[in-house]
PDB file of N, CA and C in Angstrom:
ATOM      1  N   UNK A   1       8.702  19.937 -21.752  1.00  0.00           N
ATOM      2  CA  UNK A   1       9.397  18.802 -21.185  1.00  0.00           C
ATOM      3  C   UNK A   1       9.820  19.078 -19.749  1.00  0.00           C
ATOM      4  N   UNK A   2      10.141  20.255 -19.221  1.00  0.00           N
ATOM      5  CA  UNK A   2      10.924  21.009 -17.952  1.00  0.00           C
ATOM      6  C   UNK A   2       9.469  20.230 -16.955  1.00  0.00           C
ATOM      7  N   UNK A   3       8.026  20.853 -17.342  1.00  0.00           N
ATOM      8  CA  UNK A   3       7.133  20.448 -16.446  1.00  0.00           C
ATOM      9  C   UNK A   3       6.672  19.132 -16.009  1.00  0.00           C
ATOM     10  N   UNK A   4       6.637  18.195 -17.430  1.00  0.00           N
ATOM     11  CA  UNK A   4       7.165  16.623 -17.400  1.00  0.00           C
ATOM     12  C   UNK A   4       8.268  15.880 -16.356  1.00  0.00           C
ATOM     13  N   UNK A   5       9.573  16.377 -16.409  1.00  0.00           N
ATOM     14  CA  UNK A   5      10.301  15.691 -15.777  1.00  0.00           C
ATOM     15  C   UNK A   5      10.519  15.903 -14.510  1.00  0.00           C
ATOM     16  N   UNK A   6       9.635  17.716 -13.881  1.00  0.00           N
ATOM     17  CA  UNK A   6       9.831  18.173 -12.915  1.00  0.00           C
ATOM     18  C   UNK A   6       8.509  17.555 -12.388  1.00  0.00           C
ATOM     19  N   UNK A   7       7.082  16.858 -13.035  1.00  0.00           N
ATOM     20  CA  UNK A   7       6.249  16.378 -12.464  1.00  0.00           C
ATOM     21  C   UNK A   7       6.776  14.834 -12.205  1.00  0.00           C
ATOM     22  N   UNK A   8       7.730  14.286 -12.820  1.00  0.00           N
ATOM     23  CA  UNK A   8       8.134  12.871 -12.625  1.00  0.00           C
ATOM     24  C   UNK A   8       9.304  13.061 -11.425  1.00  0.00           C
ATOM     25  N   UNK A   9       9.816  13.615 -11.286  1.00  0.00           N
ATOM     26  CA  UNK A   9      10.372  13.711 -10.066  1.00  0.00           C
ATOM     27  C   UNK A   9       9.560  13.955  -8.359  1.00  0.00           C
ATOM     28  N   UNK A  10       8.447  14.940  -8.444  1.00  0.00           N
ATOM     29  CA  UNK A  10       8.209  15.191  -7.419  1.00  0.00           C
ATOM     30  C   UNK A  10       7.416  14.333  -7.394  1.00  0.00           C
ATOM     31  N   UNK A  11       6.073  13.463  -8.603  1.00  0.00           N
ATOM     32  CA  UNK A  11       5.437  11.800  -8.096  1.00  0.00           C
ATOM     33  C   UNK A  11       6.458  11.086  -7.512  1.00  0.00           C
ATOM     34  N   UNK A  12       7.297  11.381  -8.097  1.00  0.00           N
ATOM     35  CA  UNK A  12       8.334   9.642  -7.444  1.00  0.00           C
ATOM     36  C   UNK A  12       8.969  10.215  -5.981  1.00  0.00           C
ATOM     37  N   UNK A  13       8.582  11.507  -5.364  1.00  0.00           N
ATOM     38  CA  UNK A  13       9.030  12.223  -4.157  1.00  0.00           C
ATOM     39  C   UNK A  13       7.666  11.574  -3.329  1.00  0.00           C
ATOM     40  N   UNK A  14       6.553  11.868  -3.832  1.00  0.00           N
ATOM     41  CA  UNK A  14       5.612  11.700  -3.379  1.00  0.00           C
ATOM     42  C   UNK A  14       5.096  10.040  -3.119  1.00  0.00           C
ATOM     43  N   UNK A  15       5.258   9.151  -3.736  1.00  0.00           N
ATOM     44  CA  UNK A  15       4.445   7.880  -4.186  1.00  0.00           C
ATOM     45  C   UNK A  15       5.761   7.186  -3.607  1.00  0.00           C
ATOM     46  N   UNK A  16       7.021   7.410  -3.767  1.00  0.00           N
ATOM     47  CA  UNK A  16       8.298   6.220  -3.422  1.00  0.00           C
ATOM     48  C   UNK A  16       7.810   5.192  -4.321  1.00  0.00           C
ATOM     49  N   UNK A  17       7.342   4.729  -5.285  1.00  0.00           N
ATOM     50  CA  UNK A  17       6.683   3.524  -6.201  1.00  0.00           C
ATOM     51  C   UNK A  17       6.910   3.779  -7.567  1.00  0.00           C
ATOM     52  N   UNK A  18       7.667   2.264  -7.709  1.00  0.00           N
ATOM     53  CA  UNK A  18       7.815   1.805  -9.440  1.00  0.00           C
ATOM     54  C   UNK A  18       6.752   2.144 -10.333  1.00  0.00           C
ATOM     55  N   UNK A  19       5.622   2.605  -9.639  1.00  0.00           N
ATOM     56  CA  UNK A  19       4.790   2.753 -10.901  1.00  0.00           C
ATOM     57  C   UNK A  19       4.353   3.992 -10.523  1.00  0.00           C
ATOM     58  N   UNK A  20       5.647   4.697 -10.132  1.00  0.00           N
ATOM     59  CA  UNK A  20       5.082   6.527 -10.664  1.00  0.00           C
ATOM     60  C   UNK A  20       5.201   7.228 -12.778  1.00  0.00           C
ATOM     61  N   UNK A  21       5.627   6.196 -12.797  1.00  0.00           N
ATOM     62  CA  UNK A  21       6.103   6.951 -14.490  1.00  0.00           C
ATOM     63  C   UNK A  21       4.455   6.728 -14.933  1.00  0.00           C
ATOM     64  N   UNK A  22       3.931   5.549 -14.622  1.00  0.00           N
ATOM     65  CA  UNK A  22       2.137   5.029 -15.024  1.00  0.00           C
ATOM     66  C   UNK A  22       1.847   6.369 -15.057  1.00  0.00           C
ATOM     67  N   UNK A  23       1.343   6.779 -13.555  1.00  0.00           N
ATOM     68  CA  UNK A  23       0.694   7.968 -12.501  1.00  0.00           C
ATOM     69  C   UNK A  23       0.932   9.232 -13.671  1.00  0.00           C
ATOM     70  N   UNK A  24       2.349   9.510 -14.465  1.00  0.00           N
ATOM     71  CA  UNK A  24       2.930  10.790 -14.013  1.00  0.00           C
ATOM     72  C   UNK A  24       2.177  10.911 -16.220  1.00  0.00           C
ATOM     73  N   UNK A  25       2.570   9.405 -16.961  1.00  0.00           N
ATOM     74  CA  UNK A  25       1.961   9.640 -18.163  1.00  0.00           C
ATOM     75  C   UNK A  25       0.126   9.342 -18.269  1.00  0.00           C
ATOM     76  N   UNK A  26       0.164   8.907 -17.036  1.00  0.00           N
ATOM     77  CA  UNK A  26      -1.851   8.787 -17.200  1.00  0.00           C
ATOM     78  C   UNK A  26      -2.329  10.362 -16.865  1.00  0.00           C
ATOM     79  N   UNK A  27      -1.459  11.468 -15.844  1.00  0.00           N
ATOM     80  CA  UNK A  27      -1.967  12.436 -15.605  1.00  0.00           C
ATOM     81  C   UNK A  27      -1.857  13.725 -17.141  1.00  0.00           C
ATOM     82  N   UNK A  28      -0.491  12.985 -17.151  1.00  0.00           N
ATOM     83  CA  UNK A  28      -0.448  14.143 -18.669  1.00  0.00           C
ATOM     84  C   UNK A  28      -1.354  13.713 -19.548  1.00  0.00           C
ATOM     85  N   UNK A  29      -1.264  12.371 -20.059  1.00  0.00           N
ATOM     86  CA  UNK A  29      -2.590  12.460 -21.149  1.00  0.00           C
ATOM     87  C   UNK A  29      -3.884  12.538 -20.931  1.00  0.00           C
ATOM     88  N   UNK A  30      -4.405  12.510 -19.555  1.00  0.00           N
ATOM     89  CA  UNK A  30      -5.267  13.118 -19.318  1.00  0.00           C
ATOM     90  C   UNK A  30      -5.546  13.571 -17.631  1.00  0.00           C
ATOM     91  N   UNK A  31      -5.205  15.210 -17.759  1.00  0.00           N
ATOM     92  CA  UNK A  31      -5.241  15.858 -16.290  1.00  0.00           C
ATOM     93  C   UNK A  31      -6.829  16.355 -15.252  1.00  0.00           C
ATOM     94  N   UNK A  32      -7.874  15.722 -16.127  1.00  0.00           N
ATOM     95  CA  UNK A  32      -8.865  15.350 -15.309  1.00  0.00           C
ATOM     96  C   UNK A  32      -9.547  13.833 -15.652  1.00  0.00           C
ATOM     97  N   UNK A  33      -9.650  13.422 -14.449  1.00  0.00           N
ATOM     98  CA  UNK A  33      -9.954  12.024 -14.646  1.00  0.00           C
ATOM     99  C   UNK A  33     -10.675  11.391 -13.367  1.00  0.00           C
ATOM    100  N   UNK A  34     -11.378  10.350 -13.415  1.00  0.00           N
ATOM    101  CA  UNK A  34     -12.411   9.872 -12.304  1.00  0.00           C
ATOM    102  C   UNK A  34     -11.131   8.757 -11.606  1.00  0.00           C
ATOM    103  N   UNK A  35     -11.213   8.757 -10.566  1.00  0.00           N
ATOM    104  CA  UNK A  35      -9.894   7.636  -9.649  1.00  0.00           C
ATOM    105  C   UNK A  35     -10.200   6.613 -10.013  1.00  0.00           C
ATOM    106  N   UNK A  36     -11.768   6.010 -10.645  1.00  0.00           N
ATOM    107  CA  UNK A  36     -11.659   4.554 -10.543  1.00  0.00           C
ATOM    108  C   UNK A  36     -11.543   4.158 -11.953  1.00  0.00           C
ATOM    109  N   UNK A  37     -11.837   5.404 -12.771  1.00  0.00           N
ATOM    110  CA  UNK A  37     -11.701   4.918 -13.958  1.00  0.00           C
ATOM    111  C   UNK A  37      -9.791   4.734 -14.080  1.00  0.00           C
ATOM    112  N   UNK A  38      -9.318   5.406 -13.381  1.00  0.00           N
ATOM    113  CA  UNK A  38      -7.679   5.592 -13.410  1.00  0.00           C
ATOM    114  C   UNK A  38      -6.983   3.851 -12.645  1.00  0.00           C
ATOM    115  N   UNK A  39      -7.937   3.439 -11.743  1.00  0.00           N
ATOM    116  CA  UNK A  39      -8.034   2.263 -11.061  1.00  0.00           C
ATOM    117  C   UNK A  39      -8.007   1.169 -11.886  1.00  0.00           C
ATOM    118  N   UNK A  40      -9.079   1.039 -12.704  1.00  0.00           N
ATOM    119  CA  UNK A  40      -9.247  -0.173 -13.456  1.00  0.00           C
ATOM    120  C   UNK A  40      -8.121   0.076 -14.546  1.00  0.00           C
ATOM    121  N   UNK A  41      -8.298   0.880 -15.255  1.00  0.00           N
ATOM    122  CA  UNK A  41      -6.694   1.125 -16.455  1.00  0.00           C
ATOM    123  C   UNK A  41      -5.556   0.506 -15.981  1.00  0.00           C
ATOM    124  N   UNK A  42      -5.444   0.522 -14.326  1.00  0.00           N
ATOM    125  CA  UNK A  42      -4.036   0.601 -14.111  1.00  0.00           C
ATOM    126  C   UNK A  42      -3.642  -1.091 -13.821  1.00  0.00           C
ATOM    127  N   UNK A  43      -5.458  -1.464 -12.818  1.00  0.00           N
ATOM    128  CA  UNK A  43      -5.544  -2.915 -13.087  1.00  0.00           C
ATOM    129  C   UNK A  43      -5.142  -3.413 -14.078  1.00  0.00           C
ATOM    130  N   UNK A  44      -6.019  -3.508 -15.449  1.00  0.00           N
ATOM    131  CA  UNK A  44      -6.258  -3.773 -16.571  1.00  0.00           C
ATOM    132  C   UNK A  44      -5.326  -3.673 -17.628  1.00  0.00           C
ATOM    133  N   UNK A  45      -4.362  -3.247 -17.641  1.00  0.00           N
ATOM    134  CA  UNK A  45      -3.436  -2.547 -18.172  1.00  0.00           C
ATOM    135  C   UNK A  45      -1.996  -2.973 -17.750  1.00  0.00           C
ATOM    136  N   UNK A  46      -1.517  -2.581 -16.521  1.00  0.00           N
ATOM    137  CA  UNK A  46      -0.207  -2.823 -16.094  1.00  0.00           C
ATOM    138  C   UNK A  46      -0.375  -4.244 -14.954  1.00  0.00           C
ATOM    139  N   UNK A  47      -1.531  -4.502 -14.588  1.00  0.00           N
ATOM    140  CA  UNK A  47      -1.720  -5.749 -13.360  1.00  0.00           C
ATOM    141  C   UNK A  47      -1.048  -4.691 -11.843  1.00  0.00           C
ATOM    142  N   UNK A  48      -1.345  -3.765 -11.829  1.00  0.00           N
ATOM    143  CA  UNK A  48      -1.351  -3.171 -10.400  1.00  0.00           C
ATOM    144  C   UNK A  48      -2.730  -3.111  -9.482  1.00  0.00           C
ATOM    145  N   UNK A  49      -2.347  -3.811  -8.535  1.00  0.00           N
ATOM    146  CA  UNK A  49      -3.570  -4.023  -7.550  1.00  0.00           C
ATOM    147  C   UNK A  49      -4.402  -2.652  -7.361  1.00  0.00           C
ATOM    148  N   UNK A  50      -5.570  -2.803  -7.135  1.00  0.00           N
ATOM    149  CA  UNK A  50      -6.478  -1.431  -6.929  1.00  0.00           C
ATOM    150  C   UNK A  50      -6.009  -0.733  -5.696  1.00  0.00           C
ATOM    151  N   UNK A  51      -6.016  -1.774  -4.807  1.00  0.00           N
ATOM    152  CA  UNK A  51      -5.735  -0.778  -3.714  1.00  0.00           C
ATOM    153  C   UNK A  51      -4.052   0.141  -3.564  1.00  0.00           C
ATOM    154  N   UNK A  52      -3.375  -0.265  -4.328  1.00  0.00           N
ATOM    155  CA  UNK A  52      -1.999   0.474  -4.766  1.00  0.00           C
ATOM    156  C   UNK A  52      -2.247   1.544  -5.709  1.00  0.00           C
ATOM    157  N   UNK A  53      -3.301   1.411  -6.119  1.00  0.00           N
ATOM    158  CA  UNK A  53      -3.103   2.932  -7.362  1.00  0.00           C
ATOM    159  C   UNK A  53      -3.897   3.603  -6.073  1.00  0.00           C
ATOM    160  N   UNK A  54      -4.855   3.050  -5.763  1.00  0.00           N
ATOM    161  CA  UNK A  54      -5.581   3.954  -4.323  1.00  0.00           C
ATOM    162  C   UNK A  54      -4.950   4.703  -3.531  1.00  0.00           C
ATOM    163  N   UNK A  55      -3.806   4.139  -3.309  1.00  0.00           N
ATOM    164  CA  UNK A  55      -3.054   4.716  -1.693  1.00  0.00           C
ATOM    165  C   UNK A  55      -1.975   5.689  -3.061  1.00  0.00           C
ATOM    166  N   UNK A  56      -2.001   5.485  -4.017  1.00  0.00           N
ATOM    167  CA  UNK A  56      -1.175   6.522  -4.837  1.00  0.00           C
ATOM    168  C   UNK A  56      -1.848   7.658  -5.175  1.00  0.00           C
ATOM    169  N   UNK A  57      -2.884   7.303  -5.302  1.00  0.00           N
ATOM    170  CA  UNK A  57      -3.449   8.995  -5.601  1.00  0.00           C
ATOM    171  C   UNK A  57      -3.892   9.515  -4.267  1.00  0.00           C
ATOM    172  N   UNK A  58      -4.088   9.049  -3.369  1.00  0.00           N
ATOM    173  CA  UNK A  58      -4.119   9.393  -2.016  1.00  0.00           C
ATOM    174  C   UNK A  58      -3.127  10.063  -1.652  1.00  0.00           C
ATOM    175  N   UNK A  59      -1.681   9.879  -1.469  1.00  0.00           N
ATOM    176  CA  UNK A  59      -0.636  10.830  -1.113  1.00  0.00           C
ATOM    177  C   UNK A  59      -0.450  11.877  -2.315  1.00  0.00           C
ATOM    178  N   UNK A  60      -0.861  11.476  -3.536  1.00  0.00           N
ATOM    179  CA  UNK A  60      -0.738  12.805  -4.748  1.00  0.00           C
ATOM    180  C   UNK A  60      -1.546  13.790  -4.011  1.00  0.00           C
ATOM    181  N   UNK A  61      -2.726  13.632  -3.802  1.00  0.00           N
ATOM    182  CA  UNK A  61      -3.492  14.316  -3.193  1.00  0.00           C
ATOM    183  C   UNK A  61      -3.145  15.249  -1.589  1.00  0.00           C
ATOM    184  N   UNK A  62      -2.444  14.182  -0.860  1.00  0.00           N
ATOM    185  CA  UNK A  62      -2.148  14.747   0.406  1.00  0.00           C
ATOM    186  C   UNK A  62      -0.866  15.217   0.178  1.00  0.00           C
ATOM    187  N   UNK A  63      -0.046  15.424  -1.206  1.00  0.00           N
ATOM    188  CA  UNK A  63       1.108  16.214  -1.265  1.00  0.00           C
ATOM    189  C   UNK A  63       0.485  17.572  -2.523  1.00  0.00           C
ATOM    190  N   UNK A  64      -0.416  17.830  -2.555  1.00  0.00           N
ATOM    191  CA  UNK A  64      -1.053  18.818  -3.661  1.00  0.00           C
ATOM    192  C   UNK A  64      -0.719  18.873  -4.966  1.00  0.00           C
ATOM    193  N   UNK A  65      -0.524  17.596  -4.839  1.00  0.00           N
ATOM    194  CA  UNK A  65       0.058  17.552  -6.847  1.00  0.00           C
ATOM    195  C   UNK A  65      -1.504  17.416  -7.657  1.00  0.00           C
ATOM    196  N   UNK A  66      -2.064  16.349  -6.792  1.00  0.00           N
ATOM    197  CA  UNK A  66      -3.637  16.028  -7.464  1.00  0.00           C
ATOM    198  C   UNK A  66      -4.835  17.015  -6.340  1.00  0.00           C
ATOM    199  N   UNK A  67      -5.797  17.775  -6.909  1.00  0.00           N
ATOM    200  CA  UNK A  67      -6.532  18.574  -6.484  1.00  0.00           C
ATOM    201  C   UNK A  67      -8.145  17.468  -6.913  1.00  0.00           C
ATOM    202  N   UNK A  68      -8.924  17.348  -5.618  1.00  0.00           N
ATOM    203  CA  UNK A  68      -9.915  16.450  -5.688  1.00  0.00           C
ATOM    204  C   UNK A  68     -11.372  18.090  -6.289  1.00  0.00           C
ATOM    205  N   UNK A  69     -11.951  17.629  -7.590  1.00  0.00           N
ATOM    206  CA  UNK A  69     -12.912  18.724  -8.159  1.00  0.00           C
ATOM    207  C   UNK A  69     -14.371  18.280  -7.563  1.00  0.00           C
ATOM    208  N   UNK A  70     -14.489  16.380  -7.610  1.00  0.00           N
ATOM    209  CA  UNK A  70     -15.222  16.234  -6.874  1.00  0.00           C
ATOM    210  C   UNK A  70     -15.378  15.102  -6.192  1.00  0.00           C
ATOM    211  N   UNK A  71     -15.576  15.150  -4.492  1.00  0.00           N
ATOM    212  CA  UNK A  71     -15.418  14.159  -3.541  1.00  0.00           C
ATOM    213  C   UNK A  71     -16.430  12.601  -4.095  1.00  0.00           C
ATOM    214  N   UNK A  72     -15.329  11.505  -3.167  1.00  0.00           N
ATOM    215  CA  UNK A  72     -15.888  10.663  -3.802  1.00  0.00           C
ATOM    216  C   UNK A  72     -16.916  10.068  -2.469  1.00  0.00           C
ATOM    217  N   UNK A  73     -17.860   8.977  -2.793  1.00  0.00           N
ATOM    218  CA  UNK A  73     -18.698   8.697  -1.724  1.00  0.00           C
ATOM    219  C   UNK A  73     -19.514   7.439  -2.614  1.00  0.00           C
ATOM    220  N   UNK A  74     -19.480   6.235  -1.659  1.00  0.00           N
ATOM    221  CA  UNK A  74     -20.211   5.374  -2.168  1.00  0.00           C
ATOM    222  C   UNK A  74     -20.553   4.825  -3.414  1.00  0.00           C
ATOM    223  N   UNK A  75     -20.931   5.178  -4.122  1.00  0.00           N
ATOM    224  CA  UNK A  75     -20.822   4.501  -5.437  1.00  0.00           C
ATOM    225  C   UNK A  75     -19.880   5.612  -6.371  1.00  0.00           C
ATOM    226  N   UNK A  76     -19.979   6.412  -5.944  1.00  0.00           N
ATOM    227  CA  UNK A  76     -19.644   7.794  -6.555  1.00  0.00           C
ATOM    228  C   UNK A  76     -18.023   7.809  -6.575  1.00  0.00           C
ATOM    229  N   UNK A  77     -17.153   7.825  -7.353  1.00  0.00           N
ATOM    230  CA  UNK A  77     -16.112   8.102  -7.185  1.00  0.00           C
ATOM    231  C   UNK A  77     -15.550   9.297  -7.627  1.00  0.00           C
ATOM    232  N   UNK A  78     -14.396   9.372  -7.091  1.00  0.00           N
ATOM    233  CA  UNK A  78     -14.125  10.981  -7.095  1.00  0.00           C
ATOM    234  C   UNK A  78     -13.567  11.141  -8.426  1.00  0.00           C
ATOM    235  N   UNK A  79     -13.925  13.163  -8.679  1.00  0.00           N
ATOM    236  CA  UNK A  79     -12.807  13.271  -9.785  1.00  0.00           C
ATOM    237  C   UNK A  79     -11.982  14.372  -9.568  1.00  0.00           C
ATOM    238  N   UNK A  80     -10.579  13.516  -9.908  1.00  0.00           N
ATOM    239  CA  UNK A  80      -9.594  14.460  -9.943  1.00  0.00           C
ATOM    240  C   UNK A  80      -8.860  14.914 -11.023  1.00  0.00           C
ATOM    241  N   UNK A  81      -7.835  16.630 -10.394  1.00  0.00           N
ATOM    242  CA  UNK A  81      -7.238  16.976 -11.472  1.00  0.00           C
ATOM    243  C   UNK A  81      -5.627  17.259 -11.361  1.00  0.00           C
ATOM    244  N   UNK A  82      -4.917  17.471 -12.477  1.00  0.00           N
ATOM    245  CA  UNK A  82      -3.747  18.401 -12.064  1.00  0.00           C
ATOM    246  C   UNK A  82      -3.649  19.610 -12.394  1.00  0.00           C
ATOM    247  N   UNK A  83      -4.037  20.069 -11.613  1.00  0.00           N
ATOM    248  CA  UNK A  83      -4.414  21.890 -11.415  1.00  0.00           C
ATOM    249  C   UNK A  83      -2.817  22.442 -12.507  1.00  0.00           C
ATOM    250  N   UNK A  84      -1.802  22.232 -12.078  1.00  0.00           N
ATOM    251  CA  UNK A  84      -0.535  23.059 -12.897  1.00  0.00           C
ATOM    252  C   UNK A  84      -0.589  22.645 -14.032  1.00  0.00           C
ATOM    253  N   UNK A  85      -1.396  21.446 -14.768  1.00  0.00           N
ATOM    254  CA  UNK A  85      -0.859  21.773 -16.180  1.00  0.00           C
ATOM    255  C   UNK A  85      -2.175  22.228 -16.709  1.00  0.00           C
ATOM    256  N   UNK A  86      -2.944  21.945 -16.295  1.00  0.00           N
ATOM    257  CA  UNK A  86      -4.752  22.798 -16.761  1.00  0.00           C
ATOM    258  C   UNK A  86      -4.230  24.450 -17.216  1.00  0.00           C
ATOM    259  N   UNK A  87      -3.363  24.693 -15.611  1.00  0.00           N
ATOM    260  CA  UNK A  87      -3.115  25.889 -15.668  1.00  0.00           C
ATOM    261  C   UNK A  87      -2.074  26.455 -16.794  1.00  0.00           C
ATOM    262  N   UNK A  88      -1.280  25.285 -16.792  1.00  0.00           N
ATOM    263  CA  UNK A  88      -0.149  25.579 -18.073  1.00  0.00           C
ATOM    264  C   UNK A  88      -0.521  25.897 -19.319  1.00  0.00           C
ATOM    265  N   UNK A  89      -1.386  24.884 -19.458  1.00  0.00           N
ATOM    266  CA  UNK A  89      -2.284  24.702 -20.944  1.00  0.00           C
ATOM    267  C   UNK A  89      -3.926  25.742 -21.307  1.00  0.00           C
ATOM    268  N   UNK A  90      -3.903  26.742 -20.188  1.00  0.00           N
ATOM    269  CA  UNK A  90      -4.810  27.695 -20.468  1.00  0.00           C
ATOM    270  C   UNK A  90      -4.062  29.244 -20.591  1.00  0.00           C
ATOM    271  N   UNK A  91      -2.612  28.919 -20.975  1.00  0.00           N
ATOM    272  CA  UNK A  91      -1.732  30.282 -20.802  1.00  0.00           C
ATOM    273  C   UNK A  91      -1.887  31.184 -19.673  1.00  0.00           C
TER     274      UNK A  91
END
């Protein structure tokens, strides 16, 4: 729980946005994931515009919470991870 609430604090340091709790339980239940598949969920799901989950994993990223495994490009979208709990969860 310590890594949970200490990852919900520093998203909501990072993002300033009502919909960091989304961000902080989409990364725990799953800490590798493709951005657009994380995009449409968040569409589809909560009615948050694409380009807002966009610019959210964008500063996750430019604050090192989210680590990009592989760049995105053109049709290709990227996939990302959260490196500390991969790491948590491999002892």
């Amino acid at each position: 729980m310590e890594l949970y609430d200490g990852m919900k604090l520093r998203v909501q340091d990072a993002t300033r946005s009502q919909c960091s709790i989304y961000l902080v339980d989409s990364i725990f239940s799953k800490p590798v994931f493709k951005s657009s598949d994380l995009i449409s969920q968040f569409s589809n799901q909560h009615g948050i515009h694409r380009q807002t989950t966009f610019e959210l994993l964008k500063r996750l990223r430019d604050a090192e919470i989210l680590q990009e495994l592989r760049l995105g490009g053109g049709s290709r979208s990227a996939v990302l991870c959260f490196p500390e709990l991969i790491v948590l969860a491999k002892g």
